[in-house]
PDB file of N, CA and C in Angstrom:
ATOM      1  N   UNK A   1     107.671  83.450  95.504  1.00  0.00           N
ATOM      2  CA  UNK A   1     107.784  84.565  96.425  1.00  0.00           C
ATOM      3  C   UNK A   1     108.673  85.624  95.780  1.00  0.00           C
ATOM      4  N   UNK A   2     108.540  86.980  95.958  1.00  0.00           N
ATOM      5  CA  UNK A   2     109.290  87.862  95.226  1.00  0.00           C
ATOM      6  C   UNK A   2     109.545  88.805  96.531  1.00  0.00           C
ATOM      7  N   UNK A   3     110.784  89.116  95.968  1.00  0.00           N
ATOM      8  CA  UNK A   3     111.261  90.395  97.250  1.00  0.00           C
ATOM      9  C   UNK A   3     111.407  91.619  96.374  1.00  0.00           C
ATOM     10  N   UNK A   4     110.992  93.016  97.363  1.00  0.00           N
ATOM     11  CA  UNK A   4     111.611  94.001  97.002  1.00  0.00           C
ATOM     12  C   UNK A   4     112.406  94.600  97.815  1.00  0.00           C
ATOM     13  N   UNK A   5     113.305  95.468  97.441  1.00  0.00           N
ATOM     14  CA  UNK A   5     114.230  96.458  98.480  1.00  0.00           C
ATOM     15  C   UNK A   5     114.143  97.518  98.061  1.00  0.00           C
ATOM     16  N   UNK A   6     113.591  98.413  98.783  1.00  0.00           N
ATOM     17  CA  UNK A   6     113.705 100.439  98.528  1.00  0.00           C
ATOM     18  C   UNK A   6     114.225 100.599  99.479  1.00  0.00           C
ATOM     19  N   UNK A   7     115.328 101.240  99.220  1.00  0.00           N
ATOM     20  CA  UNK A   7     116.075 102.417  99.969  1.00  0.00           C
ATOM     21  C   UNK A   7     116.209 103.933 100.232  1.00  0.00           C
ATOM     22  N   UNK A   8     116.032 104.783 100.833  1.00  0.00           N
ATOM     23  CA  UNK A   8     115.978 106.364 100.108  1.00  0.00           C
ATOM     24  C   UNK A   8     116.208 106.752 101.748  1.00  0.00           C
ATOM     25  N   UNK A   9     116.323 108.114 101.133  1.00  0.00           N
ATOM     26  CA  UNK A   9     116.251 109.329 102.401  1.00  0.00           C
ATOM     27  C   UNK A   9     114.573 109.902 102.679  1.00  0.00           C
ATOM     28  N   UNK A  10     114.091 110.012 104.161  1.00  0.00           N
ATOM     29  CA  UNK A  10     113.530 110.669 104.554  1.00  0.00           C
ATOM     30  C   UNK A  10     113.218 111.909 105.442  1.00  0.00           C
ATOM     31  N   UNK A  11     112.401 112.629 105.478  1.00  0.00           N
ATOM     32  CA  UNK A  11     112.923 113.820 106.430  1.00  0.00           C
ATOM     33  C   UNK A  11     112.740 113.861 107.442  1.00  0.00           C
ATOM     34  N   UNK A  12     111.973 112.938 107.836  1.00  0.00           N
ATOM     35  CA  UNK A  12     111.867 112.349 109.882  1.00  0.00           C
ATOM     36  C   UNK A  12     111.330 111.157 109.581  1.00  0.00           C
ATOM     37  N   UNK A  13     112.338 110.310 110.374  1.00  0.00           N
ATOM     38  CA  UNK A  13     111.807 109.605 110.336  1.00  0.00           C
ATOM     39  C   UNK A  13     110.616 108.910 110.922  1.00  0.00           C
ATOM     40  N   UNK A  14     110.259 109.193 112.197  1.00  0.00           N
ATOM     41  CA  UNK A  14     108.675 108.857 113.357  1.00  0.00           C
ATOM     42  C   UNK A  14     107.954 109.452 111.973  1.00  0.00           C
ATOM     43  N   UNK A  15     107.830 110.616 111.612  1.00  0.00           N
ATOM     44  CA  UNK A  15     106.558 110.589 110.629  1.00  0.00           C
ATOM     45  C   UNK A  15     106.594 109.517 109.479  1.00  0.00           C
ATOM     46  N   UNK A  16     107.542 109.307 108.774  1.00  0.00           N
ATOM     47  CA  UNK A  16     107.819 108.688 107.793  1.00  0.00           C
ATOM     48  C   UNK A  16     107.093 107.321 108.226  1.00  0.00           C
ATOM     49  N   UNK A  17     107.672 106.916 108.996  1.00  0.00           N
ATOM     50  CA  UNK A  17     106.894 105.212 110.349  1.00  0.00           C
ATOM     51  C   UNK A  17     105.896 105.411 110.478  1.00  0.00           C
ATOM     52  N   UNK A  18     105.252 106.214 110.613  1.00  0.00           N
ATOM     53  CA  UNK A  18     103.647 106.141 110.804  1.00  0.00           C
ATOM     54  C   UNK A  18     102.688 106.149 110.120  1.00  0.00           C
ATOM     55  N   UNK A  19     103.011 107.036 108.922  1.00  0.00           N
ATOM     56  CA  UNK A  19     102.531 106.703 107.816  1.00  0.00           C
ATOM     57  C   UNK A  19     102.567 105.260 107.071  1.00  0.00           C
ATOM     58  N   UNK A  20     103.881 104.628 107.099  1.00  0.00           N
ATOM     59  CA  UNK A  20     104.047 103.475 106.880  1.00  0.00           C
ATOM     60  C   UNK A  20     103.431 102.472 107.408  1.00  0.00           C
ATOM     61  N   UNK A  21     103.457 102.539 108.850  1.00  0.00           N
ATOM     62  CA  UNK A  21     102.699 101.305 109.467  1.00  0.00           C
ATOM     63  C   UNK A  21     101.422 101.774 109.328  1.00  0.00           C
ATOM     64  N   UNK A  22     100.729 102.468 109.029  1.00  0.00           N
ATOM     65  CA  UNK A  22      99.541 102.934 108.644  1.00  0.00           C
ATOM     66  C   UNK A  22      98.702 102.619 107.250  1.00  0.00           C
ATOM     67  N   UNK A  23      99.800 102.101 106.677  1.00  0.00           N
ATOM     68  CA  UNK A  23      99.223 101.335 105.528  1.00  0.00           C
ATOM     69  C   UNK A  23      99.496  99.861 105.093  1.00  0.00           C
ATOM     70  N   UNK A  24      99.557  99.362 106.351  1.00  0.00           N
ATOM     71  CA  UNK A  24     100.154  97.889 106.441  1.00  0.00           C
ATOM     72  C   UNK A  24      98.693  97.108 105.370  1.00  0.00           C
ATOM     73  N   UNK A  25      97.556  97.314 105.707  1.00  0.00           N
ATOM     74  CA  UNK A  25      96.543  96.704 105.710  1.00  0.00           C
ATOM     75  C   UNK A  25      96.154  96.792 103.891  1.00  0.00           C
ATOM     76  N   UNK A  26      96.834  97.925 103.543  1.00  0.00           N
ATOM     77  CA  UNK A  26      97.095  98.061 101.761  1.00  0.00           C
ATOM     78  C   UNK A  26      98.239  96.780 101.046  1.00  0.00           C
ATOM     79  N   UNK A  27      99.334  97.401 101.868  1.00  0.00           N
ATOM     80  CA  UNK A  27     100.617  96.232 101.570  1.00  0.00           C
ATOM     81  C   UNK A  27      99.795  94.692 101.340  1.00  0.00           C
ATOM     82  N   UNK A  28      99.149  94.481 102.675  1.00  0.00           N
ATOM     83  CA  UNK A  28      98.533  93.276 102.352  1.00  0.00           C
ATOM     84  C   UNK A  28      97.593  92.859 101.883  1.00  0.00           C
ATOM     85  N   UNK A  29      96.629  93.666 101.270  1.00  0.00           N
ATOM     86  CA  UNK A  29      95.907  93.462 100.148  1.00  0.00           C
ATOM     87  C   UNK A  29      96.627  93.307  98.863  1.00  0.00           C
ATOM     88  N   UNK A  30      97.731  93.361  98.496  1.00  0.00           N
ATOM     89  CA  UNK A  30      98.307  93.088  97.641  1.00  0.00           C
ATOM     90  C   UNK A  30      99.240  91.728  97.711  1.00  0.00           C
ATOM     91  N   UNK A  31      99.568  91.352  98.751  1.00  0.00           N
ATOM     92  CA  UNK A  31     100.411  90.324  98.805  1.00  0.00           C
ATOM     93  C   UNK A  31     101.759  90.076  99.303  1.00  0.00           C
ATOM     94  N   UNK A  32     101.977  91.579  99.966  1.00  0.00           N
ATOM     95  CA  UNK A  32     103.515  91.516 100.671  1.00  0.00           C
ATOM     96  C   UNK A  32     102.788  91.235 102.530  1.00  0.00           C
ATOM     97  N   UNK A  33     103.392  89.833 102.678  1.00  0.00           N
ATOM     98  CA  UNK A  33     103.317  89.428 103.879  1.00  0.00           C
ATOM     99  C   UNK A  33     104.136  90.061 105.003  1.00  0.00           C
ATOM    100  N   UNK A  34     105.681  90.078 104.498  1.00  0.00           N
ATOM    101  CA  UNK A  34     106.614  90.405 105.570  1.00  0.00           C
ATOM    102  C   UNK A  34     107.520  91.580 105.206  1.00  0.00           C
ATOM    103  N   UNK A  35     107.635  92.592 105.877  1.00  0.00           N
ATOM    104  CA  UNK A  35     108.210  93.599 105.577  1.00  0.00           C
ATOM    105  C   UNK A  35     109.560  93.879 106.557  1.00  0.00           C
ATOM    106  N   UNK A  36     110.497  94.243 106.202  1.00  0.00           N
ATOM    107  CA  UNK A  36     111.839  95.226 107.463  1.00  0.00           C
ATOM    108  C   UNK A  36     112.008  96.476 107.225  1.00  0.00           C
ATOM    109  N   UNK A  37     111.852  97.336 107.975  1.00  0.00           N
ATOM    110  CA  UNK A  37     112.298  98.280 107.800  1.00  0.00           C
ATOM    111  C   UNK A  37     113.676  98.973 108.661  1.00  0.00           C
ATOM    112  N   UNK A  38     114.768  99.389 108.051  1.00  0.00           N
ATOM    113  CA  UNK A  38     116.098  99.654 108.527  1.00  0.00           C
ATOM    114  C   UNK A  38     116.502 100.712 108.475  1.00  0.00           C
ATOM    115  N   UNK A  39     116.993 101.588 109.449  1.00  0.00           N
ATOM    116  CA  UNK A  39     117.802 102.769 109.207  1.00  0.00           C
ATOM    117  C   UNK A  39     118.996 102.303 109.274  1.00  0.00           C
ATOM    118  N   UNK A  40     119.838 103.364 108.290  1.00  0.00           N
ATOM    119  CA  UNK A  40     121.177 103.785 108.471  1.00  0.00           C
ATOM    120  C   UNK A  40     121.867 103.828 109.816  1.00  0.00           C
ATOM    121  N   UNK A  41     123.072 103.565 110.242  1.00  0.00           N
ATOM    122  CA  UNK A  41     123.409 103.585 111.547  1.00  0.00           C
ATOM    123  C   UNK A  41     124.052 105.297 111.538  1.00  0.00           C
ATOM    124  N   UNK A  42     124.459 105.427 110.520  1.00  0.00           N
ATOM    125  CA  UNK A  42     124.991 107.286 110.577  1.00  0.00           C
ATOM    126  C   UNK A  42     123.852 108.185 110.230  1.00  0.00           C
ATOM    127  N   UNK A  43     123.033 107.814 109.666  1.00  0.00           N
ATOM    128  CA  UNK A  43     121.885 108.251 109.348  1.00  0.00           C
ATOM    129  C   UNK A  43     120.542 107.463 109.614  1.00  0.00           C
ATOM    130  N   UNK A  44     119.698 108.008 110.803  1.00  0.00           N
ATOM    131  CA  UNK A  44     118.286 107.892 110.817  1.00  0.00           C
ATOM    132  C   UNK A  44     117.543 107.681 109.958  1.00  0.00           C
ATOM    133  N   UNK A  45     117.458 108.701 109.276  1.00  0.00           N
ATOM    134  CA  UNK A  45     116.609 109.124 107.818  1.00  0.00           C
ATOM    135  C   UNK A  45     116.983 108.479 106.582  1.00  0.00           C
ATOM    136  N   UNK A  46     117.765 107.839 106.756  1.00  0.00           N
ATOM    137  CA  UNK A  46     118.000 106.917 105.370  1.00  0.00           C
ATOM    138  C   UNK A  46     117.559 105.941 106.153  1.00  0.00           C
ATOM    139  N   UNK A  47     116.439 105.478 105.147  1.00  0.00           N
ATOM    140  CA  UNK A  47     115.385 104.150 105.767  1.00  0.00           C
ATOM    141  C   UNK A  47     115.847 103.147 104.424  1.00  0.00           C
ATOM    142  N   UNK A  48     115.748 101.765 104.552  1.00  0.00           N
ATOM    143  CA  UNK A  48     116.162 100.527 103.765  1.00  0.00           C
ATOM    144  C   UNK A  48     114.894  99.716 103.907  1.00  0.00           C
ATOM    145  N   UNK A  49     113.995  99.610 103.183  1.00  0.00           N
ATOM    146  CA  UNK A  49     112.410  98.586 103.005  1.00  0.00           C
ATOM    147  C   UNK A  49     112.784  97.286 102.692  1.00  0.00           C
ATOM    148  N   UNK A  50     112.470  96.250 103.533  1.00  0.00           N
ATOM    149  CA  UNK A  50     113.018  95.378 102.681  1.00  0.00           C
ATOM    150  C   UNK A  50     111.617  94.072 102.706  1.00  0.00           C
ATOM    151  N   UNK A  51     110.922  93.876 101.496  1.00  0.00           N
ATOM    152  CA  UNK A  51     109.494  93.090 101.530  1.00  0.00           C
ATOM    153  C   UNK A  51     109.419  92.087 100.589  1.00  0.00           C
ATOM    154  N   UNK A  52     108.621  90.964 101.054  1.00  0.00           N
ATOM    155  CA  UNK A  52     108.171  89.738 100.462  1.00  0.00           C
ATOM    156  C   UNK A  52     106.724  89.332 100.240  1.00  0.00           C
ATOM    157  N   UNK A  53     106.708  88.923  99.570  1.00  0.00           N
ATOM    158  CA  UNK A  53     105.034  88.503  99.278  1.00  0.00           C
ATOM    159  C   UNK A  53     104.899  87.971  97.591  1.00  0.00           C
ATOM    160  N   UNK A  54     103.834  87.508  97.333  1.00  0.00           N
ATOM    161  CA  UNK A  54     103.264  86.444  96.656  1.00  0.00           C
ATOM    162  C   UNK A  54     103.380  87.328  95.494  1.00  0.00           C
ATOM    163  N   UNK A  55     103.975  86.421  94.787  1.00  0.00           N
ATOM    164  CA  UNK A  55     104.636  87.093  93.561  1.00  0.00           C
ATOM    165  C   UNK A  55     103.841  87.282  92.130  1.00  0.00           C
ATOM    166  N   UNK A  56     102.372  86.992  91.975  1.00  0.00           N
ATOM    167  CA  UNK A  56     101.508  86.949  91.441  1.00  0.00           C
ATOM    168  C   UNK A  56     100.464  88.374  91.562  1.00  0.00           C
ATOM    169  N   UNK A  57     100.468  88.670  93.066  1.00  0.00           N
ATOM    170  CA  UNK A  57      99.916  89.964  93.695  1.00  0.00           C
ATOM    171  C   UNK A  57     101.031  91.337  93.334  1.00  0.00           C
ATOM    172  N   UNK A  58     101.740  90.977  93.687  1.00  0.00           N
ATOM    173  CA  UNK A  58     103.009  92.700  93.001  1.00  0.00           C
ATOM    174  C   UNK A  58     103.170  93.144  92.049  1.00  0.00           C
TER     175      UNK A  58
END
């Protein structure tokens, strides 16, 4: 199993989320099963990805 973590700034976040959950069905054609996604508590827009999946597929 392999994890990744991306972190960054976005510029809204609801758009940023929708787009994202909008491509769940890509993520898992590749092999990331479980994903988190986290904001910043002082910042919204700093989003934290945090994903797992089959480490052969990434």
């Amino acid at each position: 199993m392999a994890v990744y973590v991306v972190s960054h700034k976005v510029n809204d976040f609801e758009v940023w989320k929708s787009v994202f959950d909008s491509n769940i069905a890509i993520t898992e054609k590749f092999g990331i099963t479980d994903r988190f996604v986290l904001q910043a508590a002082d910042d919204p827009n700093y989003v934290t990805v945090v994903g797992e999946g089959a480490l052969g597929k990434i």
